[in-house]
Protein backbone atom coordinates (compact mmCIF):
# COMPACT_ATOMS: atom_id res chain seq x y z
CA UNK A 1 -107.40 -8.07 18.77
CA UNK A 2 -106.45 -11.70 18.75
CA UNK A 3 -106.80 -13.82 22.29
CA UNK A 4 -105.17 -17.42 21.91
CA UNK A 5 -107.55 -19.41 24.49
CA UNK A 6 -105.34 -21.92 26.25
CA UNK A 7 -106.68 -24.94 28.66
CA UNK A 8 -104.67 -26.01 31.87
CA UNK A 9 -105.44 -28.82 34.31
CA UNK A 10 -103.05 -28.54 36.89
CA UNK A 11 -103.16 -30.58 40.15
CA UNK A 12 -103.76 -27.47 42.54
CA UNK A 13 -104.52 -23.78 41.47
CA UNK A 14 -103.98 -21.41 43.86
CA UNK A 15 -105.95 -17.99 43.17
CA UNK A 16 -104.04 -14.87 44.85
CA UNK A 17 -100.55 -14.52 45.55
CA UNK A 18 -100.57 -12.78 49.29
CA UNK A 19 -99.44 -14.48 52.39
CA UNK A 20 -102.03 -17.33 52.90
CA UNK A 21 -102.09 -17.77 48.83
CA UNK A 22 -98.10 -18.19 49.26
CA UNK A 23 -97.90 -20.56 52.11
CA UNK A 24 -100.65 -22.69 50.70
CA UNK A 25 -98.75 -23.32 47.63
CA UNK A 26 -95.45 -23.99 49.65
CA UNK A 27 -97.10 -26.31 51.29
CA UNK A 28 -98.29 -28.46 48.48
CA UNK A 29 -94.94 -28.33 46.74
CA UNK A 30 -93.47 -29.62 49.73
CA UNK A 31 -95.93 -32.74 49.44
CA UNK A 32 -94.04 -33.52 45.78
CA UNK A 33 -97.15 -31.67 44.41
CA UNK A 34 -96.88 -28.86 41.44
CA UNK A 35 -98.68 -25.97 42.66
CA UNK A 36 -100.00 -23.39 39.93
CA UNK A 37 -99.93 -19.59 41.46
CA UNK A 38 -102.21 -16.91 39.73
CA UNK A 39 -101.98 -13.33 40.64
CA UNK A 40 -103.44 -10.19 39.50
CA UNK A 41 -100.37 -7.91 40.62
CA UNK A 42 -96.54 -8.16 39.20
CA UNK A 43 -95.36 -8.81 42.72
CA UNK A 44 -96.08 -10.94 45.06
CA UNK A 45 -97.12 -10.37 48.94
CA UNK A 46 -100.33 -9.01 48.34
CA UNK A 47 -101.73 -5.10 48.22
CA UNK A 48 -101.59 -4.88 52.09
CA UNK A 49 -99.04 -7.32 53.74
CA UNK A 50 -96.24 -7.52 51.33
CA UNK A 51 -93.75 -6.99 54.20
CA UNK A 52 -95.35 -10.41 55.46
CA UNK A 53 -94.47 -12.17 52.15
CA UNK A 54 -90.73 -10.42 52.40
CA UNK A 55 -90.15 -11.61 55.59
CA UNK A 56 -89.89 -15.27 55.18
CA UNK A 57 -92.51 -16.81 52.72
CA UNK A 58 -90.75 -15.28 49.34
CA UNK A 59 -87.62 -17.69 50.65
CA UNK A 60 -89.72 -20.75 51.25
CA UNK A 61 -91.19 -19.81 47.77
CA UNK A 62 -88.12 -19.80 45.65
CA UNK A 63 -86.84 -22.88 47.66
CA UNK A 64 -89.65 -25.06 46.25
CA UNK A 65 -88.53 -24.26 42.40
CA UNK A 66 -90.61 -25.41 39.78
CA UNK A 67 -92.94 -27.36 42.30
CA UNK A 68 -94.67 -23.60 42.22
CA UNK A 69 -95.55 -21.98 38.91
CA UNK A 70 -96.24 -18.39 38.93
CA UNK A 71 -98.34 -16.52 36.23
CA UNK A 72 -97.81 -12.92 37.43
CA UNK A 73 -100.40 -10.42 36.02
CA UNK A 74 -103.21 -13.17 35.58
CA UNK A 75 -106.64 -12.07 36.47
CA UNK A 76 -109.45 -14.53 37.33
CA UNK A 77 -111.89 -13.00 36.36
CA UNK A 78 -114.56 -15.91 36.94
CA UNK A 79 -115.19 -19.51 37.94
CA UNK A 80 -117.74 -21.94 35.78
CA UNK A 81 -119.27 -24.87 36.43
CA UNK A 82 -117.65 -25.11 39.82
CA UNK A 83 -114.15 -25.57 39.52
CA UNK A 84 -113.15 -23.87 35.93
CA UNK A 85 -111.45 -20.89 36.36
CA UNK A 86 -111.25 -18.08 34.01
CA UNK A 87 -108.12 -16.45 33.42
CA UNK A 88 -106.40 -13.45 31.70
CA UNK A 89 -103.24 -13.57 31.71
CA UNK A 90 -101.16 -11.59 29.03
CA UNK A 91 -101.93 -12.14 25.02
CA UNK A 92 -103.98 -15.67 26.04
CA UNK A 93 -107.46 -16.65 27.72
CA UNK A 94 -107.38 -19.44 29.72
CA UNK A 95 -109.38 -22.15 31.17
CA UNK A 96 -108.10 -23.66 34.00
CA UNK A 97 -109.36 -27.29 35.34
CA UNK A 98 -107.69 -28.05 38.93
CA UNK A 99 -107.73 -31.07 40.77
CA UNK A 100 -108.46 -28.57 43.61
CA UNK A 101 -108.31 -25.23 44.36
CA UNK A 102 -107.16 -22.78 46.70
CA UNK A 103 -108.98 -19.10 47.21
CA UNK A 104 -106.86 -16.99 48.61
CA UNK A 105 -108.51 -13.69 47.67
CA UNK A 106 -108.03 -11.34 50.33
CA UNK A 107 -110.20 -8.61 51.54
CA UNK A 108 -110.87 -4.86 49.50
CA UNK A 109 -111.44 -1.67 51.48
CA UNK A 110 -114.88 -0.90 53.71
CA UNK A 111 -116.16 2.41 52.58
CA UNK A 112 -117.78 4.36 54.73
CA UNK A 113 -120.02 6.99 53.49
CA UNK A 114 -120.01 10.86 54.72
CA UNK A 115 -120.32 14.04 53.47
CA UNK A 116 -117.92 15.04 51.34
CA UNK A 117 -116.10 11.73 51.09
CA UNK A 118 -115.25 11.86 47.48
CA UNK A 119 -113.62 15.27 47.36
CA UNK A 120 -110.03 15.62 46.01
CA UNK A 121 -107.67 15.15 49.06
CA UNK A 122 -110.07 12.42 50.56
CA UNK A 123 -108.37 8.82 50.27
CA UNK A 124 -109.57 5.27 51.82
CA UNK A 125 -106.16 4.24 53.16
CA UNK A 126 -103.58 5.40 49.96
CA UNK A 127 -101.37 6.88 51.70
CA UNK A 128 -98.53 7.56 48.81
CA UNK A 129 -101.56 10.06 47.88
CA UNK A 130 -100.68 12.14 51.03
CA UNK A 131 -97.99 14.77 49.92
CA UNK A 132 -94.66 15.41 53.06
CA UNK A 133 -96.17 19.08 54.83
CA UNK A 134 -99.54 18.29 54.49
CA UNK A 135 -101.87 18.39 57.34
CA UNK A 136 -103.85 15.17 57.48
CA UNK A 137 -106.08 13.45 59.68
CA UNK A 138 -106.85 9.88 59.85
CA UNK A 139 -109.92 8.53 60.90
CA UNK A 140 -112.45 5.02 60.95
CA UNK A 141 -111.65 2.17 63.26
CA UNK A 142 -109.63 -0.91 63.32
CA UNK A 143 -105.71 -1.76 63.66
CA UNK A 144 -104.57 -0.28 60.27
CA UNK A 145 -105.36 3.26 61.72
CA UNK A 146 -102.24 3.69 63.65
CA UNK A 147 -100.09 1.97 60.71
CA UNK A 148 -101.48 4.42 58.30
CA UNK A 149 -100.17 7.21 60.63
CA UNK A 150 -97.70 6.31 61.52
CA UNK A 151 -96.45 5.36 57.49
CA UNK A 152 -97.78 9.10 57.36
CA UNK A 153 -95.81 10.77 59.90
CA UNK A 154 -92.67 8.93 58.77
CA UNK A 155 -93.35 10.36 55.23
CA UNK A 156 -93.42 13.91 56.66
CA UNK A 157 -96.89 14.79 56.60
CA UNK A 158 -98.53 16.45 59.40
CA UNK A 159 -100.85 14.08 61.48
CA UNK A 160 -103.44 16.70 63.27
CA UNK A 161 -105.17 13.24 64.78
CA UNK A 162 -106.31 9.99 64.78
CA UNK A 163 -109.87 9.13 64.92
CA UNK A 164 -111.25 5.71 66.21
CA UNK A 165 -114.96 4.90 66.26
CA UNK A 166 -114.06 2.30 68.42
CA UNK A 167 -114.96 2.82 72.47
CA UNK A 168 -112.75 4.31 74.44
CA UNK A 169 -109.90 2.79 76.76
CA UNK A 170 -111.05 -0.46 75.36
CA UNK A 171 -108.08 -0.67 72.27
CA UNK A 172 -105.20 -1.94 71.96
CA UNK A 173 -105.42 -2.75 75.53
CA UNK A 174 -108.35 -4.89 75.28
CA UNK A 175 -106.29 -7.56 73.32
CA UNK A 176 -104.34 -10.42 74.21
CA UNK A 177 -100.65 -10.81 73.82
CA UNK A 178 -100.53 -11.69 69.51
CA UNK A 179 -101.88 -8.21 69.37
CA UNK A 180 -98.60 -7.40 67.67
CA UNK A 181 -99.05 -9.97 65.52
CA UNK A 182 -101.99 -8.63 63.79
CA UNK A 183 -99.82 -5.51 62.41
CA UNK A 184 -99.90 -5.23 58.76
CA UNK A 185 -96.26 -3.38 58.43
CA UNK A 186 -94.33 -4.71 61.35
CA UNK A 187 -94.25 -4.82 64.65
CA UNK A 188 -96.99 -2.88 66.01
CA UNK A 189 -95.44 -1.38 69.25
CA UNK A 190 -93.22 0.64 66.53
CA UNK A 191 -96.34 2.40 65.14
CA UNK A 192 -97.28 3.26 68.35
CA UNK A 193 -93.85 4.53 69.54
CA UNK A 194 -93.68 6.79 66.13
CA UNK A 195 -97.58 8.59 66.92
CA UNK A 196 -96.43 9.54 70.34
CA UNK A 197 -92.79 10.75 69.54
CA UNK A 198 -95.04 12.77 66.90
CA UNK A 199 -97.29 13.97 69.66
CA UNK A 200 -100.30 13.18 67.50
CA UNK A 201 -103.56 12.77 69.22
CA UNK A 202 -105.72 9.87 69.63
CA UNK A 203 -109.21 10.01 70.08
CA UNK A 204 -111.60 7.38 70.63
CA UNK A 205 -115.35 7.21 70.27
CA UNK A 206 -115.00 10.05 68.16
CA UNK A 207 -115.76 10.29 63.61
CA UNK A 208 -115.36 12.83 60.91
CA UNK A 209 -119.27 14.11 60.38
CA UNK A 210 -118.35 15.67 56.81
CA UNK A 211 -115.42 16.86 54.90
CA UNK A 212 -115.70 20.45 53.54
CA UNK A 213 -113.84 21.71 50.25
CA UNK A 214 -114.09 22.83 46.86
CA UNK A 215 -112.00 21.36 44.62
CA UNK A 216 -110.24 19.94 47.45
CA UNK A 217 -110.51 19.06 51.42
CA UNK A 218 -109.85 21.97 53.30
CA UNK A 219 -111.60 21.27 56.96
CA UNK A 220 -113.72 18.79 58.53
CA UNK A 221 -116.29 18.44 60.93
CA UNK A 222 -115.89 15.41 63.90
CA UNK A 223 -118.32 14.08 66.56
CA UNK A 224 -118.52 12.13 69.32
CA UNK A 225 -119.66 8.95 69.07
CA UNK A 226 -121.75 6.33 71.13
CA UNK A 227 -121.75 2.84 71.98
CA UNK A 228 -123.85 2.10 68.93
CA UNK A 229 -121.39 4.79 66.97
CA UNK A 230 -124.46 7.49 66.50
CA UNK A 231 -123.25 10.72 66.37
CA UNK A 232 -123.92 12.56 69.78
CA UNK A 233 -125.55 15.94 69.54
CA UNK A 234 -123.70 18.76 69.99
CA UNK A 235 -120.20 17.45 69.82
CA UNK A 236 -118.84 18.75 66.84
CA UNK A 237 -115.55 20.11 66.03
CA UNK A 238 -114.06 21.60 63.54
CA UNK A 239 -110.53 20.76 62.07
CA UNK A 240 -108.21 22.51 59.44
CA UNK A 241 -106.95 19.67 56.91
CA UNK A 242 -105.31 19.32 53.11
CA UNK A 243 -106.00 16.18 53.42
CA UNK A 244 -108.43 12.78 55.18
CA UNK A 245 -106.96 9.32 55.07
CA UNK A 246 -110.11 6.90 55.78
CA UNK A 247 -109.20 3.62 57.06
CA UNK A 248 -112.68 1.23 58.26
CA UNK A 249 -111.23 -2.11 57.67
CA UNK A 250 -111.80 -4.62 55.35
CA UNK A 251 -114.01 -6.17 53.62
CA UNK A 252 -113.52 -10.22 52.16
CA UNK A 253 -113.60 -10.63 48.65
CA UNK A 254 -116.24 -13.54 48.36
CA UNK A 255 -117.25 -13.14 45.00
CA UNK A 256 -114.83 -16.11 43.31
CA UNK A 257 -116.25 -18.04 46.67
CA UNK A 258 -119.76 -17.49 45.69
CA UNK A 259 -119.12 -18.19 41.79
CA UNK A 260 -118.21 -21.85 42.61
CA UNK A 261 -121.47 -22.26 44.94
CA UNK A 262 -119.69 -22.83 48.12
CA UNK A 263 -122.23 -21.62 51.51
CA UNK A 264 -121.79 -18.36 53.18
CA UNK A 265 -122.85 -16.91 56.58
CA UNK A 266 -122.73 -13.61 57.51
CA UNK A 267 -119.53 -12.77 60.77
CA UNK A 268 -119.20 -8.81 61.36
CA UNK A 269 -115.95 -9.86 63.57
CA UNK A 270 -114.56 -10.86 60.32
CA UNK A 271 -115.49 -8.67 58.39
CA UNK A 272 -118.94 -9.61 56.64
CA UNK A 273 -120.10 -12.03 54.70
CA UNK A 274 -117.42 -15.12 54.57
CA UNK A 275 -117.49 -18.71 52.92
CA UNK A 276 -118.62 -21.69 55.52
CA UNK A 277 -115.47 -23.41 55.70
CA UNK A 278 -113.98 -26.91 57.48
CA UNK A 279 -110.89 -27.22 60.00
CA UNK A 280 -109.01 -27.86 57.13
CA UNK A 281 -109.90 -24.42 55.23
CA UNK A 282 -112.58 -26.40 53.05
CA UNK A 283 -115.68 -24.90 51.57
CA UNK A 284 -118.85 -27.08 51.82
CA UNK A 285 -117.65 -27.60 47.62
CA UNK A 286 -115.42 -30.16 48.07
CA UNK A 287 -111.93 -29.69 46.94
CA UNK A 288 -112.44 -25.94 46.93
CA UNK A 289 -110.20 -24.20 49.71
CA UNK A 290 -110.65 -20.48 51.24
CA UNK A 291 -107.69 -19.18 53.22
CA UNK A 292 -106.91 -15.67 54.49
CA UNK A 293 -108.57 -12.26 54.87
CA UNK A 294 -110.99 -13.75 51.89
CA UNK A 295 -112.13 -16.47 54.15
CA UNK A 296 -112.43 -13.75 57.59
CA UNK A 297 -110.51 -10.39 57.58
CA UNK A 298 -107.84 -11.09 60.18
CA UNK A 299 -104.01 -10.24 59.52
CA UNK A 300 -100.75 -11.41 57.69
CA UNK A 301 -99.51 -14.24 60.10
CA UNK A 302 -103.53 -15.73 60.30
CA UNK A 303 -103.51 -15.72 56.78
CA UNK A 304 -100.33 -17.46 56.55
CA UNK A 305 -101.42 -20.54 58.54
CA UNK A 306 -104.50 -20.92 57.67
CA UNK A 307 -102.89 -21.17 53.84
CA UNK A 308 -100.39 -23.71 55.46
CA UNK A 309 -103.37 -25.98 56.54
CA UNK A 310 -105.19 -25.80 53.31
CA UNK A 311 -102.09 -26.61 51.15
CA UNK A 312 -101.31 -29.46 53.72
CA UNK A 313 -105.15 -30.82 53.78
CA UNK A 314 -105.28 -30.27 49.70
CA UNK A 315 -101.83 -32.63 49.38
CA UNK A 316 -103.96 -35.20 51.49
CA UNK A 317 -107.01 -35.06 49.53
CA UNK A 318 -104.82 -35.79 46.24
CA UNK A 319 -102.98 -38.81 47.93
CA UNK A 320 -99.56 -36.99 48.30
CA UNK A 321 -99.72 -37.26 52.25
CA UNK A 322 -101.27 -40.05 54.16
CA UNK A 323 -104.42 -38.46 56.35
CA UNK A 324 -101.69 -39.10 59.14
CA UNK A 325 -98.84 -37.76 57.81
CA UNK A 326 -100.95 -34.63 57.31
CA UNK A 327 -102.51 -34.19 60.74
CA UNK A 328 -98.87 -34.26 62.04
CA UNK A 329 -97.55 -32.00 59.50
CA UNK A 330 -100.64 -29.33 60.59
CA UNK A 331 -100.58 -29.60 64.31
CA UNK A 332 -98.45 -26.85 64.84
CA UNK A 333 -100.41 -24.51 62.47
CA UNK A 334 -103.67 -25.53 64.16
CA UNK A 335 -102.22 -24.44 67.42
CA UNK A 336 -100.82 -21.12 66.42
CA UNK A 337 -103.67 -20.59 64.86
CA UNK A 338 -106.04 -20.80 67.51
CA UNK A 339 -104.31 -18.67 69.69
CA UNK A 340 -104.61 -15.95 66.79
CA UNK A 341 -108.06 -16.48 66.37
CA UNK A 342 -108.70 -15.64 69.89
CA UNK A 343 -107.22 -12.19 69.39
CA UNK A 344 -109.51 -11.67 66.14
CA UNK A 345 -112.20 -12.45 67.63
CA UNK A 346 -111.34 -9.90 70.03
CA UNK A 347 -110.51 -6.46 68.18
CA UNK A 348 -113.41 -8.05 65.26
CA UNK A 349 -115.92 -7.57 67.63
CA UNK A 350 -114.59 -3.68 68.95
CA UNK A 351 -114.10 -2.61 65.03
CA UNK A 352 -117.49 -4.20 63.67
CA UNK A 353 -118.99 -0.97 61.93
CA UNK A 354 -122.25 -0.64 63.61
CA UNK A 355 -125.74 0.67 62.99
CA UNK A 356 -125.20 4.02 64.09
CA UNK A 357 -123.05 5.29 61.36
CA UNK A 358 -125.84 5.33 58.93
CA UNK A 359 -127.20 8.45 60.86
CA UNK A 360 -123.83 10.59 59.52
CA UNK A 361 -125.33 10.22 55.94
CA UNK A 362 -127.15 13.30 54.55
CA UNK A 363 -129.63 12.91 51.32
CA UNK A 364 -126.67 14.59 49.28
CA UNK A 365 -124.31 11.86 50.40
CA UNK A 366 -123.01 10.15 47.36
CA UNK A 367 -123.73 6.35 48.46
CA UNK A 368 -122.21 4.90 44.67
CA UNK A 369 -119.71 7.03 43.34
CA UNK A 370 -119.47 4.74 40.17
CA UNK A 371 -123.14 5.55 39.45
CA UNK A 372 -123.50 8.42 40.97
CA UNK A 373 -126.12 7.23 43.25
CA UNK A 374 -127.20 9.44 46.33
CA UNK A 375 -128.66 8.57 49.77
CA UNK A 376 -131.53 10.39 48.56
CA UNK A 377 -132.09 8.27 45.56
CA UNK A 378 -131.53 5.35 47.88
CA UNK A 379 -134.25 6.31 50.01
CA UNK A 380 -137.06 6.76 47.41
CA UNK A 381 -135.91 3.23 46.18
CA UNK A 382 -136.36 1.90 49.71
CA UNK A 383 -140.07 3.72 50.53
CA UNK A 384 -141.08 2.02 46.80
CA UNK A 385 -140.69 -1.25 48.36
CA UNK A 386 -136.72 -2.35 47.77
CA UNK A 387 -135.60 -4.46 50.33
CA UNK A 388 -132.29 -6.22 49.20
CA UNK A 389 -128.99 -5.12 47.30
CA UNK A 390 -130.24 -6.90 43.96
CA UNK A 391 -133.65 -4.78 43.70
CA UNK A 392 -131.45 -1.43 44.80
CA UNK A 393 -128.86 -1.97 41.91
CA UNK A 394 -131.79 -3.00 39.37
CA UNK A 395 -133.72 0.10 40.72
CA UNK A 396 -130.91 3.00 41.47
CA UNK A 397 -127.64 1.35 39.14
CA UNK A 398 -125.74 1.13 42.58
CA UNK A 399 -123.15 -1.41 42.02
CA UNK A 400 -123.16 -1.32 38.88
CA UNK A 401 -120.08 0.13 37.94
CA UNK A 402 -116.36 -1.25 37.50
CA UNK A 403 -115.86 -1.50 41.05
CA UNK A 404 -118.96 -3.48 40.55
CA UNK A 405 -120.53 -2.84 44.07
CA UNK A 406 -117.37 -3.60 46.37
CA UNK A 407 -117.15 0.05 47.08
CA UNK A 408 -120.84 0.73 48.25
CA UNK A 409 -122.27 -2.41 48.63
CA UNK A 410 -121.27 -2.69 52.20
CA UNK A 411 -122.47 0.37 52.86
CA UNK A 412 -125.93 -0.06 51.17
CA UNK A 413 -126.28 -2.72 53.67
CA UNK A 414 -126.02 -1.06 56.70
CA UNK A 415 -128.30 2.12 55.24
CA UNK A 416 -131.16 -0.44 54.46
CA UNK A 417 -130.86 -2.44 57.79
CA UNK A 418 -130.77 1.31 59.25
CA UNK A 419 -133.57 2.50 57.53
CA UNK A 420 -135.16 -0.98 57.68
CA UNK A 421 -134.64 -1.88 61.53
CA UNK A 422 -133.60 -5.46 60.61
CA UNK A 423 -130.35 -6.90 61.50
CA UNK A 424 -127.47 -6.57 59.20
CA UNK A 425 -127.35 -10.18 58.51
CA UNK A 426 -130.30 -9.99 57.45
CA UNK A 427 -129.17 -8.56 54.34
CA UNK A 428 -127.63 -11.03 51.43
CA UNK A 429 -124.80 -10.22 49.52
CA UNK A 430 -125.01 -8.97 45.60
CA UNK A 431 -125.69 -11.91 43.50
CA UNK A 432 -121.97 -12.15 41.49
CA UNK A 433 -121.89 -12.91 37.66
CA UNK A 434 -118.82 -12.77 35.48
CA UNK A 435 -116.47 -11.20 34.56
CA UNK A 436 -115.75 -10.05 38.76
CA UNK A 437 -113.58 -7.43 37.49
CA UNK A 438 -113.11 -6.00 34.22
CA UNK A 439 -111.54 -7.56 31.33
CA UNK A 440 -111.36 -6.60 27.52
CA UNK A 441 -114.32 -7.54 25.45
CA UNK A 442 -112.42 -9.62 23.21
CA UNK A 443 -111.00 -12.31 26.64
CA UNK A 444 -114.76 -12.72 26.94
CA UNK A 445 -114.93 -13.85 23.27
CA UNK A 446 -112.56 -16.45 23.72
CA UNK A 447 -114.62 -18.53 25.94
CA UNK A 448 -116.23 -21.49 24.98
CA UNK A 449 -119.54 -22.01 23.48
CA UNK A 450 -120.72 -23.80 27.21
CA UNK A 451 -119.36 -21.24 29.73
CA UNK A 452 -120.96 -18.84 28.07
C-alpha cells in the first residue's frame, strides 16, 4: 500500500483532543496563535469525559475557527529526537515539527488482576457491554464506581452491589466541597441519588476474591478487606452475577512523555508514574507541555485548567502574550485550580491501590492476557533473579503485546514490590520505543532514513 509522508511545522501541536487537550488549544488561538489538534478518536471530548467537552469547551472550540486545526483520526504513534512527532493520520505519514507542544494524553484503565478476570461477562469499566436484566456487580475503588452504576442502573441492568476497596465511612464524605466536581458524567450527587432510589448496596473495605464461570461469569467470591487492602480470612461471600464491571482508576499515559525525555517521578495519588512538570504545565524539556489526567489522573474540570494554563504559558513562550499579559490572563485558572488539587489530593490518597491486593492473585491468575503470562510464570521469573519490568517482559513476554504493557504493567509492579518487599516507587516504568500503539507496517516505512 502506498503512504504519502507529509512534513508539518506548525507553531503549537496539541496531542489529544479531551478536555485539557481542548482548552489548551483555545487558549493559544485566543493569543492570535494557530493551534494544530491531533486526535486518535472521530470525536472529540475524550474516551471518558466527553460530557465535559459538550458542556462548554466544543463552543469555545468552534468560536476560535481556523485558529484550531483538527486532524480527527490521527494517531501519534511516536516522538523523535525530542519534539518530532509521528503521525498517522488517514492515506499519509506525517512528521510533525512544533514550535511547542502540548501532551494532553489522558490516562488508560488500571487493571487489577483476580481470578477469573478475563472470563466472558468480566469488563474493566465498558459498560455498553452490560446487557438491560442482567445482574451485575461493580467493584474496585475510586469515584468512577458510583458513575458506572449508576450509567448501569439507568440502562436497566440489575446492580446486586457496589464494591469499594477503599476504607469505610471515609468516602465521599472525606472530601471537600469540589467533590462534585471531580464527576466524570455530571453532577455527582445525581449518581448517588440514582444507587439509592435503586436500593443498591454499598460496601466498603470489601473486593471480589475471584470470578467463577465457564464460558461466562456466573458468581463471584468477595472479601473483606484491610487497611492495607489484604484480604481478611474468613470473610468471603458468595454472589450470583451475569456479569462484573471492574472499575480501579486510572492510569496516565506517559509513554509520548517519556519518548521526548522529559523527567518522571513516581505519585500513587495521581495515579503512578507522571512527568515532572512547572506551574505553567512545563516538562523539564522545554517547550514540551503535559496537561490533564496524562500529567496526574484527576477529573474533567482539573484537566480543563490545567490545559488553559499551558496554552496561555505556550502563547508566552512564542511571544504572542507579554509574560504579564499572561500571568493576568492565568490567575484565575491558577486559583481554581488549586482548590481542585486539594480535593485530588484527597480521594488520590483513599483510592491509591495498595500492597495488599497482590495477595488475591493465585499462580493460575493470568497477569498478561496479551501473552498469556501467569502469576506463576511471573514468580519463577522473579526467584531467577528479575527485578524490574524490562527483565520480566524480556524473560516472561509480559507487555509485549498490542496493548503493549498498559494493561499489566501496573499490575506487574505491585506483584514484584509484593513479592519483593520494596516500595512501589521503587519500581521504573517500561522503557517505551515506537510505534506506542500499533500502526500498519507500511506508516513505519515512510519514515525517514534518521528517525529510524
Amino acid at each position: 500500500m502506498w503512504t504519502l509522508l507529509m512534513t508539518f511545522t506548525p507553531q503549537i501541536a496539541v496531542v489529544g483532543g479531551g478536555p485539557a487537550g481542548l482548552a489548551a488549544a483555545i487558549e493559544a488561538a485566543r493569543a492570535e496563535l494557530t493551534a494544530h489538534l491531533y486526535d486518535d478518536r472521530s470525536a472529540l471530548g475524550g474516551p471518558a469525559y466527553g460530557h465535559a467537552a459538550k458542556s462548554t469547551l466544543l463552543a469555545e472550540l468552534y468560536a476560535a475557527g481556523s485558529r484550531v486545526v483538527l486532524h480527527h483520526r490521527a494517531t501519534v504513534w511516536g516522538i523523535f529526537e525530542q519534539r518530532t512527532l509521528a503521525v498517522w493520520e488517514g492515506d499519509r505519514a506525517e512528521i510533525v515539527r512544533p514550535e511547542v507542544m502540548v501532551l494532553a494524553t489522558g490516562a488508560h484503565d488500571r487493571s487489577v488482576p483476580v481470578p477469573g478476570w478475563t472470563l466472558p461477562g468480566v469488563t474493566g469499566g465498558e459498560t455498553r457491554a452490560v446487557k438491560p436484566g442482567q445482574r451485575v456487580l461493580v467493584a474496585g475503588a475510586g469515584p468512577l464506581l458510583p458513575v458506572l452504576a449508576s450509567r448501569l442502573v439507568r440502562a436497566g441492568a440489575q446492580v446486586v452491589a457496589v464494591l469499594d476497596a477503599a476504607p469505610s465511612g471515609r468516602m465521599p464524605r472525606a472530601l471537600p466541597a469540589p467533590w462534585n466536581e471531580w464527576a466524570l458524567s455530571g453532577h455527582a450527587t445525581a449518581d448517588w441519588d440514582t444507587l439509592r432510589a435503586a436500593q443498591v448496596p454499598f460496601v466498603e473495605s470489601r473486593a471480589v476474591a475471584r470470578v467463577v464461570g465457564d464460558e461466562t461469569a456466573r458468581e463471584v467470591v468477595t472479601v473483606a478487606l484491610d487497611g492495607d487492602w489484604r484480604p481478611v480470612r474468613g470473610s468471603e461471600e458468595k454472589l450470583e452475577v451475569t456479569a462484573v464491571c471492574f472499575s480501579w482508576g486510572s492510569v496516565p499515559s506517559i509513554q509520548l512523555s517519556q519518548m521526548c525525555g522529559a523527567e518522571h517521578h513516581h505519585a500513587a495519588e495521581l495515579g503512578g508514574w507522571v512527568p515532572l512538570v512547572s506551574a505553567e504545565m512545563e516538562t523539564t524539556v522545554p517547550g514540551i507541555f503535559s496537561v490533564g489526567d496524562g500529567a496526574g489522573v484527576g477529573g474533567a474540570a482539573l484537566a480543563v485548567l490545567e490545559g488553559r494554563i499551558a496554552g496561555i504559558a505556550a502563547a508566552a513562550r512564542l511571544g504572542a502574550l507579554s509574560p504579564g499579559a499572561a500571568r493576568s490572563r492565568s490567575r484565575p485558572h491558577r486559583a481554581a485550580l488549586a482548590r481542585l488539587r486539594k480535593s485530588r489530593e484527597v480521594l488520590g490518597r483513599l483510592v491509591a491501590a495498595r500492597p495488599g491486593l497482590a495477595e488475591l492473585i493465585t499462580p493460575d491468575t493470568m497477569i498478561c492476557p496479551c501473552e498469556g503470562t501467569t502469576a506463576a510464570r511471573v514468580d519463577q521469573a522473579l526467584d531467577e533473579g528479575v527485578g524490574d519490568l524490562g527483565q520480566m517482559k524480556r524473560m516472561t513476554r509480559a507487555g509485549m503485546g498490542e496493548c503493549q504493557g498498559r494493561m499489566c504493567s501496573p499490575a506487574l509492579a505491585h506483584l514484584i514490590a509484593h513479592r519483593r518487599g520494596i516500595p512501589l516507587e521503587a519500581i521504573a516504568p517500561p522503557s517505551i520505543r515506537p510505534p506506542v500503539t500499533p500502526v500498519p507496517i507500511h506508516v513505519l516505512a515512510t519514515l525517514p532514513d534518521e528517525q529510524t
